[in-house]
C-alpha atoms as a PDB file:
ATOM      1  CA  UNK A   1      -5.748  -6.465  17.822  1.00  0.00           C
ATOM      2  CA  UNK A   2      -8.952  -4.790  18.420  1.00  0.00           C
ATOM      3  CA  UNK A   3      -7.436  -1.223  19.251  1.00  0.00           C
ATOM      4  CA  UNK A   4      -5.057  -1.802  15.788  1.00  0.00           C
ATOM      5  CA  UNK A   5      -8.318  -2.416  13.894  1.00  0.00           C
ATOM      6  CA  UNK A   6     -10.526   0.954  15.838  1.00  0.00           C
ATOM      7  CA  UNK A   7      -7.551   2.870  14.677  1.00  0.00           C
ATOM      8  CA  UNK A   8      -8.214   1.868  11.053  1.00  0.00           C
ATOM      9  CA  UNK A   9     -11.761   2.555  11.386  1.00  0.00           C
ATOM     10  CA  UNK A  10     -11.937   5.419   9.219  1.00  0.00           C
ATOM     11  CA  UNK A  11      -9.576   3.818   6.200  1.00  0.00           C
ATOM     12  CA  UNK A  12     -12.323   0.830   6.164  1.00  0.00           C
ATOM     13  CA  UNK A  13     -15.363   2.993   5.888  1.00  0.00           C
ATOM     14  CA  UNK A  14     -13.103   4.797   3.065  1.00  0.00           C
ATOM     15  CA  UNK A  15     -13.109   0.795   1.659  1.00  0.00           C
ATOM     16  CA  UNK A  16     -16.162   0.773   1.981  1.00  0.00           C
ATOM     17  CA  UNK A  17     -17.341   3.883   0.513  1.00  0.00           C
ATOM     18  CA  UNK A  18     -15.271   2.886  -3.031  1.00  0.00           C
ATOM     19  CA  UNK A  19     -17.111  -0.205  -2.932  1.00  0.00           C
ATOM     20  CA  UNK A  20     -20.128   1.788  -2.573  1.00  0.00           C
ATOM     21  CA  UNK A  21     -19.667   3.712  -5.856  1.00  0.00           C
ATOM     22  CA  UNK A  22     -18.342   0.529  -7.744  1.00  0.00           C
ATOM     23  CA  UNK A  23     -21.351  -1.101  -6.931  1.00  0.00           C
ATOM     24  CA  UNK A  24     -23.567   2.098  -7.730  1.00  0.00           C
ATOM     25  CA  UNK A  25     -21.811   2.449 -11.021  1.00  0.00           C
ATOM     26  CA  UNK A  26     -22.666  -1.573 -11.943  1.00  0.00           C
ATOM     27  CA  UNK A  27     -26.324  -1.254 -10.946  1.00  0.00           C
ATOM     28  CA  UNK A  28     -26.757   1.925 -13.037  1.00  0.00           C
ATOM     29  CA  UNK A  29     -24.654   0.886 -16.101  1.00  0.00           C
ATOM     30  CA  UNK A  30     -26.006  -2.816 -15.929  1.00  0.00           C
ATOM     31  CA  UNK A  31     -22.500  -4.402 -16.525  1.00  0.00           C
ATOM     32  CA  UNK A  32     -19.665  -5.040 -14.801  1.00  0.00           C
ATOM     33  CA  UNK A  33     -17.330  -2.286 -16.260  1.00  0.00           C
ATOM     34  CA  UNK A  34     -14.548  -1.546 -13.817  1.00  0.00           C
ATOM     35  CA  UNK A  35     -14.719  -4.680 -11.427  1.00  0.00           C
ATOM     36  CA  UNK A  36     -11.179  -4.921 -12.002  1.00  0.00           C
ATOM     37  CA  UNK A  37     -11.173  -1.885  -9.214  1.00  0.00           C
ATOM     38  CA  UNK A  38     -12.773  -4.343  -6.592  1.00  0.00           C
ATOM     39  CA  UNK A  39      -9.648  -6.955  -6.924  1.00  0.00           C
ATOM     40  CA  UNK A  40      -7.351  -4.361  -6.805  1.00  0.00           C
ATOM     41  CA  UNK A  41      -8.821  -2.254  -3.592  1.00  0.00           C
ATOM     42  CA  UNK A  42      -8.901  -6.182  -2.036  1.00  0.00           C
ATOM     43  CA  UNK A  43      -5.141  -6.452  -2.830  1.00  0.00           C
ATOM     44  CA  UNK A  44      -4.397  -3.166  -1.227  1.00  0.00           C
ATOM     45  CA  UNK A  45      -5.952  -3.979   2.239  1.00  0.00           C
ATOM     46  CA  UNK A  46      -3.189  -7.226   2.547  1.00  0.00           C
ATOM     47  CA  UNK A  47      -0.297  -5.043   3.271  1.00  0.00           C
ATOM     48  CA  UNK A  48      -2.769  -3.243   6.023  1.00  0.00           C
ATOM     49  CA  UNK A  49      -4.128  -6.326   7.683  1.00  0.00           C
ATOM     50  CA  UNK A  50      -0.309  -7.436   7.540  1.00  0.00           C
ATOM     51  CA  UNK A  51       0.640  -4.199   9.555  1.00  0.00           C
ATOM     52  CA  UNK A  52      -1.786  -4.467  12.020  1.00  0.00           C
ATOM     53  CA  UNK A  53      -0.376  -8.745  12.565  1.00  0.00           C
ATOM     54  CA  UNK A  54       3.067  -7.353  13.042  1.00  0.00           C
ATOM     55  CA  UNK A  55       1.895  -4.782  15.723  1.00  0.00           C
ATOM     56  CA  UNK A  56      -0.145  -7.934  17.352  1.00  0.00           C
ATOM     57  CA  UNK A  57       3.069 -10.080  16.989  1.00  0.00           C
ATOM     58  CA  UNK A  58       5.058  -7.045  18.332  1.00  0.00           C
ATOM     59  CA  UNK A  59       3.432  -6.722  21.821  1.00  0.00           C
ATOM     60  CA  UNK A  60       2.894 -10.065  21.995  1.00  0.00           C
ATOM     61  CA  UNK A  61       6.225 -10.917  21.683  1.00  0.00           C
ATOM     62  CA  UNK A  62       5.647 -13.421  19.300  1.00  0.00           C
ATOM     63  CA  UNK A  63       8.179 -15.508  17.613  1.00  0.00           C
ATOM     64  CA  UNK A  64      10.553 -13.770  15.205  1.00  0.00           C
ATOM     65  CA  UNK A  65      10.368 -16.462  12.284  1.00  0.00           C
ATOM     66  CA  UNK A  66       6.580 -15.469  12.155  1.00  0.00           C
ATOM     67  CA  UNK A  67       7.432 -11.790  12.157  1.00  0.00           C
ATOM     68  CA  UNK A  68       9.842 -12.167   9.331  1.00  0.00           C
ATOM     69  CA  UNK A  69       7.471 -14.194   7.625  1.00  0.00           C
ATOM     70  CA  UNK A  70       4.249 -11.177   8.463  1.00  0.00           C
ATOM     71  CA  UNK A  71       6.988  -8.807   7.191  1.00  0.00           C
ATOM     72  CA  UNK A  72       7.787 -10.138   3.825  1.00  0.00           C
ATOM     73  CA  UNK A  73       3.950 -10.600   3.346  1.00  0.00           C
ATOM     74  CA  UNK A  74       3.561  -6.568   4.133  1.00  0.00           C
ATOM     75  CA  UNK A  75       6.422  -6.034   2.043  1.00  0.00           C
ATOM     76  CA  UNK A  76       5.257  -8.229  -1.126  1.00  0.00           C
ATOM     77  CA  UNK A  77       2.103  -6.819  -1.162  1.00  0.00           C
ATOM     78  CA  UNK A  78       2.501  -2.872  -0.272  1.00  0.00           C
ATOM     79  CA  UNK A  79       2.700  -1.781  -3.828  1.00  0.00           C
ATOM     80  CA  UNK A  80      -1.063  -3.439  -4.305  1.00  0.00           C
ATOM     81  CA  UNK A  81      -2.146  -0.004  -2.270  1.00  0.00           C
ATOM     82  CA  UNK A  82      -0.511   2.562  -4.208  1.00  0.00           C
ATOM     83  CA  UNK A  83      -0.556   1.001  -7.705  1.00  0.00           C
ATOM     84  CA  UNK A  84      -4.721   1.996  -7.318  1.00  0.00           C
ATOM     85  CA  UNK A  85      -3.630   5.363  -8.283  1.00  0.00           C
ATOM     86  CA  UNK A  86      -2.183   3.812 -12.053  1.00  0.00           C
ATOM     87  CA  UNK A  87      -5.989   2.650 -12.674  1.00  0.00           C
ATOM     88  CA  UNK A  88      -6.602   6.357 -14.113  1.00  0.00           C
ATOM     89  CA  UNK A  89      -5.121   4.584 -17.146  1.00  0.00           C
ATOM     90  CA  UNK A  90      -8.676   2.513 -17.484  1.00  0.00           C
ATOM     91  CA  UNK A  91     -10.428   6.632 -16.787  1.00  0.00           C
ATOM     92  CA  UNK A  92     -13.014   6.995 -20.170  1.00  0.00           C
ATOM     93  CA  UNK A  93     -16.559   8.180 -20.198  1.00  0.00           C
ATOM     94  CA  UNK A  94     -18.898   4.893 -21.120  1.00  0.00           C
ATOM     95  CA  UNK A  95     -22.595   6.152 -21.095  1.00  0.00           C
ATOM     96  CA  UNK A  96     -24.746   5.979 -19.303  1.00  0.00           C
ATOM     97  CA  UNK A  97     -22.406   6.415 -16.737  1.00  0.00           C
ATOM     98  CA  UNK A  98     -21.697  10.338 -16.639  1.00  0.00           C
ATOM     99  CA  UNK A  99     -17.608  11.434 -16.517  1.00  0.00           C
ATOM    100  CA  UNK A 100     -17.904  13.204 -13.716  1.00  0.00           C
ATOM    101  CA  UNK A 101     -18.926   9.804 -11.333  1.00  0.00           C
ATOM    102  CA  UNK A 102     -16.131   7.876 -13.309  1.00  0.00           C
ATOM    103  CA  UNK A 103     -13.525  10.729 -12.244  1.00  0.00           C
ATOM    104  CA  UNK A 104     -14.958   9.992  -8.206  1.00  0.00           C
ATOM    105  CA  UNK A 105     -15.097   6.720  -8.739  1.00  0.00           C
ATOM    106  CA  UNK A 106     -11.444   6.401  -9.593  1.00  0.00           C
ATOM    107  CA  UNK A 107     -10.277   8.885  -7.635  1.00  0.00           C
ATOM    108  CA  UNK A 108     -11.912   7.478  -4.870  1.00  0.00           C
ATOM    109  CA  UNK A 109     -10.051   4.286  -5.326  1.00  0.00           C
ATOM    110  CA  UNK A 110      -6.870   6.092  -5.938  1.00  0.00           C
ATOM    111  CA  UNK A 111      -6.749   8.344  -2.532  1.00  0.00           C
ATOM    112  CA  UNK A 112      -7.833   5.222  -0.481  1.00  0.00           C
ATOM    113  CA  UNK A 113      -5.374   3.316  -2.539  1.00  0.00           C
ATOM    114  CA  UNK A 114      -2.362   5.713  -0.992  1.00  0.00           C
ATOM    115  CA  UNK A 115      -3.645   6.204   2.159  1.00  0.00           C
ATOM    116  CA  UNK A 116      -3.796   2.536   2.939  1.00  0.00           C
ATOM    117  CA  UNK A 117      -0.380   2.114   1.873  1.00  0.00           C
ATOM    118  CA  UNK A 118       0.599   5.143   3.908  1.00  0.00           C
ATOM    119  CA  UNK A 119      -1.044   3.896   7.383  1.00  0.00           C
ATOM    120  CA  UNK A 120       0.403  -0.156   6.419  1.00  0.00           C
ATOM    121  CA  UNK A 121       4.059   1.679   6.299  1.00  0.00           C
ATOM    122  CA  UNK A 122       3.345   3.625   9.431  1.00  0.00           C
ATOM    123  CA  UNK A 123       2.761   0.688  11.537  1.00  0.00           C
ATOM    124  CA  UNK A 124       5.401  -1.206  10.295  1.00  0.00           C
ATOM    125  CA  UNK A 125       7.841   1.509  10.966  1.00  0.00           C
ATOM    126  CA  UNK A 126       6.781   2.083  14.146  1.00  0.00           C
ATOM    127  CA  UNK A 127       7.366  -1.765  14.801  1.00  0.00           C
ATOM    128  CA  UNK A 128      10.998  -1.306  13.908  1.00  0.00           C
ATOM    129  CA  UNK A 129      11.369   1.993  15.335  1.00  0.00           C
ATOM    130  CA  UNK A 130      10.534   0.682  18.646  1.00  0.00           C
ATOM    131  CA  UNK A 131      12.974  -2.373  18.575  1.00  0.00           C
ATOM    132  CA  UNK A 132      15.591  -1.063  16.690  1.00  0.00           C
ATOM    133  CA  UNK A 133      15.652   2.759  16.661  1.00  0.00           C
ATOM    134  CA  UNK A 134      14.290   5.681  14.861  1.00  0.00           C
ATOM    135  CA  UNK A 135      16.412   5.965  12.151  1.00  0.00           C
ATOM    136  CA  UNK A 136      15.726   2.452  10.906  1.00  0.00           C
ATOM    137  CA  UNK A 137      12.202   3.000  11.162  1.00  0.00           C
ATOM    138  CA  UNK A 138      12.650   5.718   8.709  1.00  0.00           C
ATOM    139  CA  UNK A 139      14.856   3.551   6.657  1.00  0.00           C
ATOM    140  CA  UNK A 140      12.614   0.455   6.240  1.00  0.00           C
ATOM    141  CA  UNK A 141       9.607   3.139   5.370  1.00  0.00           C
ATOM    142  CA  UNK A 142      11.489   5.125   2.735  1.00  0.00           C
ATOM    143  CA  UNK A 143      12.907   2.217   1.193  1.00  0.00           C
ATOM    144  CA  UNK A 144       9.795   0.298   1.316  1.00  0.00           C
ATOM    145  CA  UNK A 145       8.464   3.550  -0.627  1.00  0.00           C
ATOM    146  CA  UNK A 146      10.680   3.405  -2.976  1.00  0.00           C
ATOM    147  CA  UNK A 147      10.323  -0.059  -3.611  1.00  0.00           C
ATOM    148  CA  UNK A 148       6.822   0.586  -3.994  1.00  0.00           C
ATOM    149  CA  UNK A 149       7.969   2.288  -7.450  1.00  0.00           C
ATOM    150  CA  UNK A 150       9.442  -0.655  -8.711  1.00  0.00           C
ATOM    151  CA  UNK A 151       6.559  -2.968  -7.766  1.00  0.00           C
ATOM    152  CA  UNK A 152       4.303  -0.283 -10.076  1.00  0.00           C
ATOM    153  CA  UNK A 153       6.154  -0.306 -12.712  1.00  0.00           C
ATOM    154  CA  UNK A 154       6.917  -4.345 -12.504  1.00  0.00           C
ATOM    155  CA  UNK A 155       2.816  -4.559 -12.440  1.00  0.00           C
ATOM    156  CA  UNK A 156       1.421  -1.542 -15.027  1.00  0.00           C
ATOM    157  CA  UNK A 157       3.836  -2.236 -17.451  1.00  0.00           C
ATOM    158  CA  UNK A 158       5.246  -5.864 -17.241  1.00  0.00           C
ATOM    159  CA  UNK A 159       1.957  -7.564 -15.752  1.00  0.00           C
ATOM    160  CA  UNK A 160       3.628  -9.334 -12.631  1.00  0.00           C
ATOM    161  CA  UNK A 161       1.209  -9.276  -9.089  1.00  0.00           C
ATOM    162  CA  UNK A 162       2.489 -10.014  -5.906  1.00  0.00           C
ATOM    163  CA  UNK A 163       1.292 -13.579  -6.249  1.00  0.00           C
ATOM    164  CA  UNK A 164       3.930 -14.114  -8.653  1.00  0.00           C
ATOM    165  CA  UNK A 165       6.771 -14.323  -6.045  1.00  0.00           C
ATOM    166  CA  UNK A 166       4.770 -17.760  -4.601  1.00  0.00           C
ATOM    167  CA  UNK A 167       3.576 -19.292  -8.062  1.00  0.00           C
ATOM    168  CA  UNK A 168       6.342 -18.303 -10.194  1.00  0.00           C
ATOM    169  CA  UNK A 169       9.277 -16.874  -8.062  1.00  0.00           C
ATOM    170  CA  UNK A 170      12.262 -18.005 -10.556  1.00  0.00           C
ATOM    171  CA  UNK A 171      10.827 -16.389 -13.638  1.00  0.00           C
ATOM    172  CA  UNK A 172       9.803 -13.448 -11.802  1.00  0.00           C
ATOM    173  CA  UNK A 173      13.785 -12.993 -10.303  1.00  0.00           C
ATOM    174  CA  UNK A 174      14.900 -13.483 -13.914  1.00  0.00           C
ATOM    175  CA  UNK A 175      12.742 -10.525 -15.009  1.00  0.00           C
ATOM    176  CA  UNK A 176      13.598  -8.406 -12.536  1.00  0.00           C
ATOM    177  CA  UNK A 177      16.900  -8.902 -13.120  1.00  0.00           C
ATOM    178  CA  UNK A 178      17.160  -8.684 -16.546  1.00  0.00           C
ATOM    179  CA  UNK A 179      15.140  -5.233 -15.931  1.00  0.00           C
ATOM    180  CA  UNK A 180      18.313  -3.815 -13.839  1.00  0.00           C
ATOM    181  CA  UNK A 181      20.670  -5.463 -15.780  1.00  0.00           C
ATOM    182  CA  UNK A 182      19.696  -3.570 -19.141  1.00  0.00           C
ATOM    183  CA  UNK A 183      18.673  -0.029 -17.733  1.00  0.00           C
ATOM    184  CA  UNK A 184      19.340   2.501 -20.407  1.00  0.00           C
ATOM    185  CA  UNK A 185      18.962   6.327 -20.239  1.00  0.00           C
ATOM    186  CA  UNK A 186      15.192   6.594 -21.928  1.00  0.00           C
ATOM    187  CA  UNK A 187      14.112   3.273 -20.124  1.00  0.00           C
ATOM    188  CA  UNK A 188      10.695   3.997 -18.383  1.00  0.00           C
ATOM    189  CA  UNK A 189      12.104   0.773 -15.718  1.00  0.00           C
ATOM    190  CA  UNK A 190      14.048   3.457 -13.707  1.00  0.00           C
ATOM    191  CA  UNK A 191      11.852   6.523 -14.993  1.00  0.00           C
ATOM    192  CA  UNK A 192       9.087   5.202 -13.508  1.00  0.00           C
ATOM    193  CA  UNK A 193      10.582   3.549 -10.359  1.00  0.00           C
ATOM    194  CA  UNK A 194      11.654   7.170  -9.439  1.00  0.00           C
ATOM    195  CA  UNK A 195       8.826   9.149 -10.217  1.00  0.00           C
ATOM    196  CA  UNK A 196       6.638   6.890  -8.084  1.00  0.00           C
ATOM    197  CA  UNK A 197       8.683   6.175  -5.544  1.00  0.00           C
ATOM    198  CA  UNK A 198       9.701   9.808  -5.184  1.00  0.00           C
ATOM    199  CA  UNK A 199       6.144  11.312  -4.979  1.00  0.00           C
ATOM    200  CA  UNK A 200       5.543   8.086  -2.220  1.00  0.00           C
ATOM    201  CA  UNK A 201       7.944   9.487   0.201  1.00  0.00           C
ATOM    202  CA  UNK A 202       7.144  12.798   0.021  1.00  0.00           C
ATOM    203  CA  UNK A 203       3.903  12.234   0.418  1.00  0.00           C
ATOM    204  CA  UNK A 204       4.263   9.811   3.316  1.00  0.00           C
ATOM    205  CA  UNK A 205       6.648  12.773   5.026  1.00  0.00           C
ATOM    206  CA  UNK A 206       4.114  14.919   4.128  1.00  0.00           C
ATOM    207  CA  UNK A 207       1.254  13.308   5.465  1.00  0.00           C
ATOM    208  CA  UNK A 208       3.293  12.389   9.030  1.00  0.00           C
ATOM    209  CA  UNK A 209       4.383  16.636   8.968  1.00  0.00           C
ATOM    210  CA  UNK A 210       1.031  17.423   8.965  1.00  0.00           C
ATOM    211  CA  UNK A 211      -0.306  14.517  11.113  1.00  0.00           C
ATOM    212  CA  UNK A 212       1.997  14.161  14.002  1.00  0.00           C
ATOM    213  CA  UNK A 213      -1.358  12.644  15.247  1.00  0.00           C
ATOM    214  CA  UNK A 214      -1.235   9.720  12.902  1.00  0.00           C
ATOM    215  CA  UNK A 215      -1.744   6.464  15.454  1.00  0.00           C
ATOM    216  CA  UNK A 216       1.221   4.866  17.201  1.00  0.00           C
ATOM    217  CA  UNK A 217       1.464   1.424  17.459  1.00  0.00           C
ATOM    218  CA  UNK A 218       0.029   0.634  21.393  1.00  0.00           C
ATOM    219  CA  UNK A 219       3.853  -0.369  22.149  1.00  0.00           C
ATOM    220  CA  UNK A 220       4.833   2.883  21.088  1.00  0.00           C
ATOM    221  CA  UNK A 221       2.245   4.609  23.233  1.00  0.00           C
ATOM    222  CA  UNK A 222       2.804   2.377  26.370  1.00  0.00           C
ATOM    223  CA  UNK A 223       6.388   3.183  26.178  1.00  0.00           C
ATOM    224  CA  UNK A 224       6.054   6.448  25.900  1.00  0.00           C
ATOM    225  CA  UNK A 225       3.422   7.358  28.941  1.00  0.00           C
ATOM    226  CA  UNK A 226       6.106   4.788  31.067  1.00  0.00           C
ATOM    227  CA  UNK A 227       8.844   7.570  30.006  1.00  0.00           C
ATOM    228  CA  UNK A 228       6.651  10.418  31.144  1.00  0.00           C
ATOM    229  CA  UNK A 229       5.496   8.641  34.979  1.00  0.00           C
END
């Protein structure tokens, strides 16, 4: 647990630098204009801590009804992370508060946003990598990804939060079904499913081409300097 959490050291201090600038922005404004942020930045470190219990559970060997249970918990919440980078919607200049901090301040939120949905989906693929192969450690991230697209669009435009699937789970499967069910050519549903989800992936490969360095869950790394004695 405590090597999972070193390894995030540097996504936390990006946490905490966002809450930094929020909190900047509300002392020097004197309101509360874009707290909304805060809730949202809290929502996208569940699918991380969630990561980090599966890896725990993982070399612990801990029971698989609690892993399925960590997993669906990762999976519910992993669009929180990315759907930071919709909040340039809220982007306007509201004096005192000069443009230029706004456009940091959001963007700010927005890169950590990714990047802490990005290092959630690279633990949990390395989890299933490591007990059930490569490839399906590829699947379960790109689909996850894609999913992520769907969660964005179920949350910008229809208002659902992962909280939903505990309080209201029926209404929020009738929705979602009634979205697939009536897809039409011009419907933003699929249009914007794709688009996100899309740019996700790529930018998740991307990130892991240029990062072969990005941490390996300790089983990973235990099993792979056992290979090479």
């Amino acid at each position: 647990m405590r090597d999972a959490l070193r390894q995030k050291l540097p996504l936390f201090a990006l946490v905490g630098w966002c809450i930094a600038l929020l909190g900047a922005r509300m002392w020097y404004s004197g309101g509360r204009g874009n707290a909304f942020l805060l809730w949202n930045l809290i929502l996208a470190v569940v699918p991380v801590l969630a990561g980090i219990g599966l890896l725990v559970l993982d070399r612990r060997n801990g029971r698989i009804v609690v892993k399925v249970l960590v997993f669906l918990v990762w999976l519910s919440f992993l669009p929180n992370a990315p759907y930071l980078v919709t909040d340039f919607v809220h982007l306007s200049q509201t004096p005192p508060v000069p443009q230029w901090y706004e456009v940091a301040l959001f963007s700010s939120f927005a890169a950590t946003g990714a990047l802490l949905g990005f290092a959630a989906v690279a633990d949990v693929q390395g989890v299933i990598a490591s007990r059930f192969g490569r490839l399906l450690g590829w699947v379960t991230a790109v689909g996850a990804l894609l999913l992520c697209g769907f969660g964005i669009y179920l949350g910008r435009f229809l208002r659902w939060n992962s909280w939903d699937l505990v309080t209201a789970p029926s209404t929020l499967a009738r929705e979602i079904a009634y979205q697939l069910s009536h897809l039409r050519p011009h419907d933003p549903t699929w249009q914007v499913s794709i688009v996100y989800g899309v740019g996700l992936v790529l930018g998740y490969i991307a990130l892991r081409s240029m990062s072969p360095a990005v941490p390996l869950p300790p089983r990973l790394v235990s099993s792979s300097l056992k290979c090479t004695t």
